[in-house]
PDB file of N, CA and C in Angstrom:
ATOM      1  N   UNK A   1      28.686  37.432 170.449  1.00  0.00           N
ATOM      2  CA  UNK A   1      29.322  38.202 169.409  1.00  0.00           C
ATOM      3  C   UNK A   1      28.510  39.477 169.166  1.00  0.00           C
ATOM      4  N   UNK A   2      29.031  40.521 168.361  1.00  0.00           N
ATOM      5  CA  UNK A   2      28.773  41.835 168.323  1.00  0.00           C
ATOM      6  C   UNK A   2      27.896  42.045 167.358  1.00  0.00           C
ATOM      7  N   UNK A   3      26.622  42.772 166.878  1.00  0.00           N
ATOM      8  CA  UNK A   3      26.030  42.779 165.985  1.00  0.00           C
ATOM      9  C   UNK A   3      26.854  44.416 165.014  1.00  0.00           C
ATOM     10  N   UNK A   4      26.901  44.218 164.334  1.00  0.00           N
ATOM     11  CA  UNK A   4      27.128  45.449 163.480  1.00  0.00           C
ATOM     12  C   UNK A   4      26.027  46.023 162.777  1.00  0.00           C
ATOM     13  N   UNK A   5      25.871  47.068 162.846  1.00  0.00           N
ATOM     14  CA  UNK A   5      24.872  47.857 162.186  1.00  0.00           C
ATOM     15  C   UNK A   5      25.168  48.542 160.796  1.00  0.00           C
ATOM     16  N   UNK A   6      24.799  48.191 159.981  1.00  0.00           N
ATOM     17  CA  UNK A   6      25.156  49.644 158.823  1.00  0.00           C
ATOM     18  C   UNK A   6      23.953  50.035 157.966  1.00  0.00           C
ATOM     19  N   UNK A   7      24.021  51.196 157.776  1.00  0.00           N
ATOM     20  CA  UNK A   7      22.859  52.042 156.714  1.00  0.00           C
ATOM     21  C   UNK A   7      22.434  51.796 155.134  1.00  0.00           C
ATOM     22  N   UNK A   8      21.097  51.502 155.247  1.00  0.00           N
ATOM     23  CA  UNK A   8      21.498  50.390 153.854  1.00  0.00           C
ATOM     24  C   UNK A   8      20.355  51.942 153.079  1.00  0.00           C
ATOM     25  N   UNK A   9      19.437  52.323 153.495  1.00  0.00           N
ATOM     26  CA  UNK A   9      18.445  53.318 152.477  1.00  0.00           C
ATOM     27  C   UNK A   9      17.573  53.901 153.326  1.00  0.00           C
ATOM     28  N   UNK A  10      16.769  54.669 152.750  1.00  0.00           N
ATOM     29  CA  UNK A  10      15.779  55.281 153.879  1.00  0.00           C
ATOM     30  C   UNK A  10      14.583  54.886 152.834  1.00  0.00           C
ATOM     31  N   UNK A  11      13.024  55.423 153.510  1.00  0.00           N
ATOM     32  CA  UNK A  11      11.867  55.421 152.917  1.00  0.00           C
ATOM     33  C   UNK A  11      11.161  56.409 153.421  1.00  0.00           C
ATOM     34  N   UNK A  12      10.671  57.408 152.551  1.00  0.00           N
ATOM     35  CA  UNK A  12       9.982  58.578 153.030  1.00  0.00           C
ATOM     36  C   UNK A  12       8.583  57.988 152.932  1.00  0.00           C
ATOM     37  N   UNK A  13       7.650  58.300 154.101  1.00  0.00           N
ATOM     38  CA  UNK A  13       6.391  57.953 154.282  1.00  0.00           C
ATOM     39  C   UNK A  13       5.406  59.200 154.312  1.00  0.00           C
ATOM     40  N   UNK A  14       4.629  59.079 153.423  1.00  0.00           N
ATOM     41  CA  UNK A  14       3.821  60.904 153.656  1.00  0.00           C
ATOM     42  C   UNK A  14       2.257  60.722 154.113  1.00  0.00           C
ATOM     43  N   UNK A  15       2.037  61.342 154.945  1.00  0.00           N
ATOM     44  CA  UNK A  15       0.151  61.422 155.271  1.00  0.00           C
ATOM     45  C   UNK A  15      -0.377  62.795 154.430  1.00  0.00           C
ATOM     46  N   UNK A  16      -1.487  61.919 153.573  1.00  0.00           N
ATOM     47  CA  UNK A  16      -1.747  63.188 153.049  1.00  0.00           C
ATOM     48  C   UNK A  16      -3.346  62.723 153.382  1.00  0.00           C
ATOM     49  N   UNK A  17      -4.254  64.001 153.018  1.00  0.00           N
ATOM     50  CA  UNK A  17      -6.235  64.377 152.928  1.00  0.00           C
ATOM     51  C   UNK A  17      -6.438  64.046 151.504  1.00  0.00           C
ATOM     52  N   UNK A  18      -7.148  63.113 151.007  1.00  0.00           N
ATOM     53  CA  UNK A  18      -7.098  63.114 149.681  1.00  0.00           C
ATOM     54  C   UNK A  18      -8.769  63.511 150.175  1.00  0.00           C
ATOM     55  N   UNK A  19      -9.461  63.451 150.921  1.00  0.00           N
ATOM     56  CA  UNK A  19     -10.767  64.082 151.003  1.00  0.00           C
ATOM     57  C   UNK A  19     -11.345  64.348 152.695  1.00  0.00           C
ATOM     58  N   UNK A  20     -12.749  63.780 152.209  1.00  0.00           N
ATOM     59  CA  UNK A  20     -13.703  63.938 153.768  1.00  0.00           C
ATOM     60  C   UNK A  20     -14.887  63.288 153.361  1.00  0.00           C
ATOM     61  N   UNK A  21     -15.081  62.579 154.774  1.00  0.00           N
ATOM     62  CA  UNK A  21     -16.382  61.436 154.995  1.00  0.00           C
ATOM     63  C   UNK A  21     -17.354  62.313 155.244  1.00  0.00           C
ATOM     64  N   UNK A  22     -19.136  61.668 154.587  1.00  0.00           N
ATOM     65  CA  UNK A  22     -20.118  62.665 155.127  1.00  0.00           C
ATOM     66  C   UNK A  22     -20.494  62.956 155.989  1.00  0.00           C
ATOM     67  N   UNK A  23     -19.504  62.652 157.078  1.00  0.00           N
ATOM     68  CA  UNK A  23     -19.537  63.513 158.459  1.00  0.00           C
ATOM     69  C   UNK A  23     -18.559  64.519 158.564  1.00  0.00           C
ATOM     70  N   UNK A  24     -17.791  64.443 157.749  1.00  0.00           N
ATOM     71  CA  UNK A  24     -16.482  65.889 158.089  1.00  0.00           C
ATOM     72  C   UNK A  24     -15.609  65.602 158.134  1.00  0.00           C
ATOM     73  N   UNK A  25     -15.219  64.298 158.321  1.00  0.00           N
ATOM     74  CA  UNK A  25     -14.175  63.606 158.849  1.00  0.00           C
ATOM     75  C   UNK A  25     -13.098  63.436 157.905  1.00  0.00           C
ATOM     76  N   UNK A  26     -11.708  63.583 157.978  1.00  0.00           N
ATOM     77  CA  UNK A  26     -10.680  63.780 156.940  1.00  0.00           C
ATOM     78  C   UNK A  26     -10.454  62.035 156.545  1.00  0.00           C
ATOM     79  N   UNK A  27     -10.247  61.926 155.349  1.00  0.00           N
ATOM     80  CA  UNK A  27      -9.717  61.155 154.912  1.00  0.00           C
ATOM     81  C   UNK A  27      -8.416  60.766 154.323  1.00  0.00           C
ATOM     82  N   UNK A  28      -7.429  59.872 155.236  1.00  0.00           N
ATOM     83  CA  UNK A  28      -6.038  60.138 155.220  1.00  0.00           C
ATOM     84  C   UNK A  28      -5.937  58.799 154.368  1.00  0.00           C
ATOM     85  N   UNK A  29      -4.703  58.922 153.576  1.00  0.00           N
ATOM     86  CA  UNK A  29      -3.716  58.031 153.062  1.00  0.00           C
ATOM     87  C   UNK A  29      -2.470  58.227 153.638  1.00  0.00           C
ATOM     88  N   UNK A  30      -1.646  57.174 152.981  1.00  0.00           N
ATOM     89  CA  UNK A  30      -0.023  57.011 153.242  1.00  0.00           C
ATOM     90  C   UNK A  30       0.279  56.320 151.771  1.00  0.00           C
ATOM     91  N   UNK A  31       1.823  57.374 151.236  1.00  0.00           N
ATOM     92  CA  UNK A  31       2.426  57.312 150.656  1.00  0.00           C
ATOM     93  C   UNK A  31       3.870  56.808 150.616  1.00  0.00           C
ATOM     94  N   UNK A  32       4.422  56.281 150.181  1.00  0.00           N
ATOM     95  CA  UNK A  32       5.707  55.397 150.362  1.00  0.00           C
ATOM     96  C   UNK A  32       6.574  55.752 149.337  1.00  0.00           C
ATOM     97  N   UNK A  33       7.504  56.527 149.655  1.00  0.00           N
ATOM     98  CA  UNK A  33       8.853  56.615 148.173  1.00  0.00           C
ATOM     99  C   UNK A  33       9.841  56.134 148.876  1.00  0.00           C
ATOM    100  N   UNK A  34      10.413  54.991 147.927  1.00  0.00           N
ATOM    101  CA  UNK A  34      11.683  53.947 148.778  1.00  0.00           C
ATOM    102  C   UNK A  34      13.050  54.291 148.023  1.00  0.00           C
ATOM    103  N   UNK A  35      13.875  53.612 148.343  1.00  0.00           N
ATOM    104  CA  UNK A  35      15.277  53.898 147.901  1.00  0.00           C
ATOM    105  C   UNK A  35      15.886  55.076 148.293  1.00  0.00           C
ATOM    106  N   UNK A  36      15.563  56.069 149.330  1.00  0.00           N
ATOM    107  CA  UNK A  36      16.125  57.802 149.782  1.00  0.00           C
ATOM    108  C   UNK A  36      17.432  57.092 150.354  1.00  0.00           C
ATOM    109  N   UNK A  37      18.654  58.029 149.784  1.00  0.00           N
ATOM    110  CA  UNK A  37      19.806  57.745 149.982  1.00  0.00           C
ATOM    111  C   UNK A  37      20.103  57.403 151.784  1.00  0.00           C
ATOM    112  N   UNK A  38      20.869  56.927 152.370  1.00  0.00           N
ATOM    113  CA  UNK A  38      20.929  57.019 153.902  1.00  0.00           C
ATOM    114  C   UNK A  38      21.132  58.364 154.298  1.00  0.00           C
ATOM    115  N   UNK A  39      22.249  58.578 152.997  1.00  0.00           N
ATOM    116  CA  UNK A  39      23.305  60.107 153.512  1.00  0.00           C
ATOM    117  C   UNK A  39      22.479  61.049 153.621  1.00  0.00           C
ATOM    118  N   UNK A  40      21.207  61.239 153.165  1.00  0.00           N
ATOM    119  CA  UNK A  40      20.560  62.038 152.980  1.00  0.00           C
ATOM    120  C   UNK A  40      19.985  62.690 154.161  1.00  0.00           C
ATOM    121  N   UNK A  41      19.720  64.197 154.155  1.00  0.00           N
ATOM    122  CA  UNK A  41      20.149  65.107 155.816  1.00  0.00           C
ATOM    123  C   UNK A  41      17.968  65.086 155.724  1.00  0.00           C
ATOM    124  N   UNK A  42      17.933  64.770 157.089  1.00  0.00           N
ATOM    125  CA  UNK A  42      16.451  65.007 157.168  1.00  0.00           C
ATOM    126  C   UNK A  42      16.139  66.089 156.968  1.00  0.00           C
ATOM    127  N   UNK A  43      16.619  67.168 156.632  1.00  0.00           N
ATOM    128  CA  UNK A  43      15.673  68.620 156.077  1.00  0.00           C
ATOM    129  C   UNK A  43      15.922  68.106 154.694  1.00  0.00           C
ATOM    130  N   UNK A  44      17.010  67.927 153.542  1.00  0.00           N
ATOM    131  CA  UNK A  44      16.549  67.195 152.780  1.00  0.00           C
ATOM    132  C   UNK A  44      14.982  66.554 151.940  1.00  0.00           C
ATOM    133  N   UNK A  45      15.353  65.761 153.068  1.00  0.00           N
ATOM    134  CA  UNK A  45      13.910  64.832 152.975  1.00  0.00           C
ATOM    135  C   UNK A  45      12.825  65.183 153.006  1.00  0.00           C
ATOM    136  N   UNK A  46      12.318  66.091 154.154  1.00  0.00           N
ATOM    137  CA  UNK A  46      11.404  67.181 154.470  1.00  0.00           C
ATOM    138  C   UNK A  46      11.087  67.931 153.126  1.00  0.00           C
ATOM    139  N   UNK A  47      12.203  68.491 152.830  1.00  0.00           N
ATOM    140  CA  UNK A  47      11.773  69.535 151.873  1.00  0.00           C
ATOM    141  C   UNK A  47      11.236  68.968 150.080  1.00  0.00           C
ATOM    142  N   UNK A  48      11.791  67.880 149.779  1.00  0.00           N
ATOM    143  CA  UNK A  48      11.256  66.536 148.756  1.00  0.00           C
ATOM    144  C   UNK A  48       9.609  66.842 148.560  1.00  0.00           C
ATOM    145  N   UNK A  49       9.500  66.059 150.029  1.00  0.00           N
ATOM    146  CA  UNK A  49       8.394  65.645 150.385  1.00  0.00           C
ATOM    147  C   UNK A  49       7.206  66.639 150.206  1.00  0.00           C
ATOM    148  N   UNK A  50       7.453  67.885 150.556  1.00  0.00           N
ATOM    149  CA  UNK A  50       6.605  69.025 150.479  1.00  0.00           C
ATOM    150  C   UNK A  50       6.973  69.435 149.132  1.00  0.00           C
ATOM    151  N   UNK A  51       7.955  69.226 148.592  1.00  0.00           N
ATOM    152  CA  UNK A  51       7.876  69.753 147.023  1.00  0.00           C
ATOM    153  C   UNK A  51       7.138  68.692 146.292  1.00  0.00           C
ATOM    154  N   UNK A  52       7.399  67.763 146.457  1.00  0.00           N
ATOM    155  CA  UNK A  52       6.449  66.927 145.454  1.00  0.00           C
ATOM    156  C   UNK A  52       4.723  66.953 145.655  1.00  0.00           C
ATOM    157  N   UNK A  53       4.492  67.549 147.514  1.00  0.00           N
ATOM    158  CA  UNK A  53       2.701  67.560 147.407  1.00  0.00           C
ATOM    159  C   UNK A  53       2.097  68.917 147.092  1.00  0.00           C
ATOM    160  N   UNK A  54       3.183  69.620 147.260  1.00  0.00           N
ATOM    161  CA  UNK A  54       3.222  71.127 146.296  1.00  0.00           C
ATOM    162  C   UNK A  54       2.404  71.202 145.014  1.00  0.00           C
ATOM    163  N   UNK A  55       2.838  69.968 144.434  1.00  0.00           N
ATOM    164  CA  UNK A  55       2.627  69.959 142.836  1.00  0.00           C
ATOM    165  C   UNK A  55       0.894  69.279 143.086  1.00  0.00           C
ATOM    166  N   UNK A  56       0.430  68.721 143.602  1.00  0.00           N
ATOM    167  CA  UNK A  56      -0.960  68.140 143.899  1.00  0.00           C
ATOM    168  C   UNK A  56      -1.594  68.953 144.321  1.00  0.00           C
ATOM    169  N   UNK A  57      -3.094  68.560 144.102  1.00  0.00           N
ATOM    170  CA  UNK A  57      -4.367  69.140 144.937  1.00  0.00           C
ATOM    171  C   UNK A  57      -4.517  68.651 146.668  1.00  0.00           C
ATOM    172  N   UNK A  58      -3.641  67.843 146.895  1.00  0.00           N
ATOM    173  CA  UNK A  58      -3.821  66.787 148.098  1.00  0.00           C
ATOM    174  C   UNK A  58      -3.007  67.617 149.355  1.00  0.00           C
ATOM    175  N   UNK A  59      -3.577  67.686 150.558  1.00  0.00           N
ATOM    176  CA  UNK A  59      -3.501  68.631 151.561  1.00  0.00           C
ATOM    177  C   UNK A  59      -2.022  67.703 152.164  1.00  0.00           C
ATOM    178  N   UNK A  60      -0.814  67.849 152.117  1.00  0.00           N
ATOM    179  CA  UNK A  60       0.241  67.234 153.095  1.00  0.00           C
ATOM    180  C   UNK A  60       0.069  67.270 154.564  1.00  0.00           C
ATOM    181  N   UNK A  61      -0.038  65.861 155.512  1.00  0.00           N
ATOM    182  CA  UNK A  61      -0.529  66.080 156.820  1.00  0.00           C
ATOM    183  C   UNK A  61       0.814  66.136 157.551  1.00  0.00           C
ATOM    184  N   UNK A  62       1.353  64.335 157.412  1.00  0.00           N
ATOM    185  CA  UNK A  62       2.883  64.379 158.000  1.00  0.00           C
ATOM    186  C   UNK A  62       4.217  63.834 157.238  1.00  0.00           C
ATOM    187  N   UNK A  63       5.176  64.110 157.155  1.00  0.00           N
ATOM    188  CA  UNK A  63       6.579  63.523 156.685  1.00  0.00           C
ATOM    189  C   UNK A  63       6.965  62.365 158.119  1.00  0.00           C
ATOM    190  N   UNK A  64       7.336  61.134 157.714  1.00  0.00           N
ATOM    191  CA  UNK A  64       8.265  60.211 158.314  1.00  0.00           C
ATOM    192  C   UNK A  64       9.384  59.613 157.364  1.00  0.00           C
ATOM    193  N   UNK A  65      10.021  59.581 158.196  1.00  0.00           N
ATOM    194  CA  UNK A  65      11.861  58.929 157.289  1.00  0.00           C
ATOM    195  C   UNK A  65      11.760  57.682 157.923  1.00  0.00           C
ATOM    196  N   UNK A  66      11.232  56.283 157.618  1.00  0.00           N
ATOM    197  CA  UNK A  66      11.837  55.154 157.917  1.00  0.00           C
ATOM    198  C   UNK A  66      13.141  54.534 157.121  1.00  0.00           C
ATOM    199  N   UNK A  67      14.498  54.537 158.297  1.00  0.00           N
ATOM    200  CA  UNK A  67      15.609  54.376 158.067  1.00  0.00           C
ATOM    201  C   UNK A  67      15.555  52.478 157.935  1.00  0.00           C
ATOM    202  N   UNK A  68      15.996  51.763 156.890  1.00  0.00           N
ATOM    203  CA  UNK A  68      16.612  50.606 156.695  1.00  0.00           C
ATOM    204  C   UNK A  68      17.819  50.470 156.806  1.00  0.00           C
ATOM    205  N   UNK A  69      18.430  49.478 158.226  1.00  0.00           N
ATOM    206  CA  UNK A  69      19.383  49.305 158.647  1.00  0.00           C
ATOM    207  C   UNK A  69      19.613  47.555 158.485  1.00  0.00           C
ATOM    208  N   UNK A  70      21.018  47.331 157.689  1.00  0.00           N
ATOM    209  CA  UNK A  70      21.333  45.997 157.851  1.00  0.00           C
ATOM    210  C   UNK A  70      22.019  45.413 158.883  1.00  0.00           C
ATOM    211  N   UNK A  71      22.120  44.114 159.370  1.00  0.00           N
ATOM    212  CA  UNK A  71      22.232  43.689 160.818  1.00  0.00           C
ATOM    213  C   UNK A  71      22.887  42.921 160.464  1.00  0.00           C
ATOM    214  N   UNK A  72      24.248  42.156 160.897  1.00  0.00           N
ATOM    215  CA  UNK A  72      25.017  40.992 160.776  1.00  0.00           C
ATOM    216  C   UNK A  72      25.950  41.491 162.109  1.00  0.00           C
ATOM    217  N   UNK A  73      26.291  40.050 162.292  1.00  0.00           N
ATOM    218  CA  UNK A  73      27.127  39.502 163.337  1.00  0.00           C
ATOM    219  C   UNK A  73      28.545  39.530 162.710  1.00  0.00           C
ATOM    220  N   UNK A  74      29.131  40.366 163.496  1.00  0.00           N
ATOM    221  CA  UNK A  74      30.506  40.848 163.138  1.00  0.00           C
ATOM    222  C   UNK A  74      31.484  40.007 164.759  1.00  0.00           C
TER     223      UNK A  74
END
């Protein structure tokens, strides 16, 4: 039988520098904002993402869109 796919939400994932080790070395995090509509157009998302690290002292490294997709047997 056929699996059906449908679009259930997205999750924007952000790398940001919140500093540096006493060697120089950047110190990265990851940020998670859940519930981003599916419909939502990846420049969209992009542009969120940089507006909200806009507002911080914290250097933005990368944007990822992990898409949540529901799976049932149709």
């Amino acid at each position: 039988m056929a699996v059906i796919a449908s679009n259930r939400d997205s999750v924007i994932v952000v790398t940001v520098q919140t500093g540096q080790t006493p060697e120089g070395a950047p110190i990265l995090r990851q940020r998670s904002f859940s519930n981003v509509r599916a419909s939502a157009t990846d420049q969209d998302v992009y542009d969120i993402a940089v507006a909200l690290f806009e507002l911080q002292d914290l250097s933005l490294i990368g944007v990822r869109r992990d898409n949540r997709i529901d799976l049932i047997e149709g």
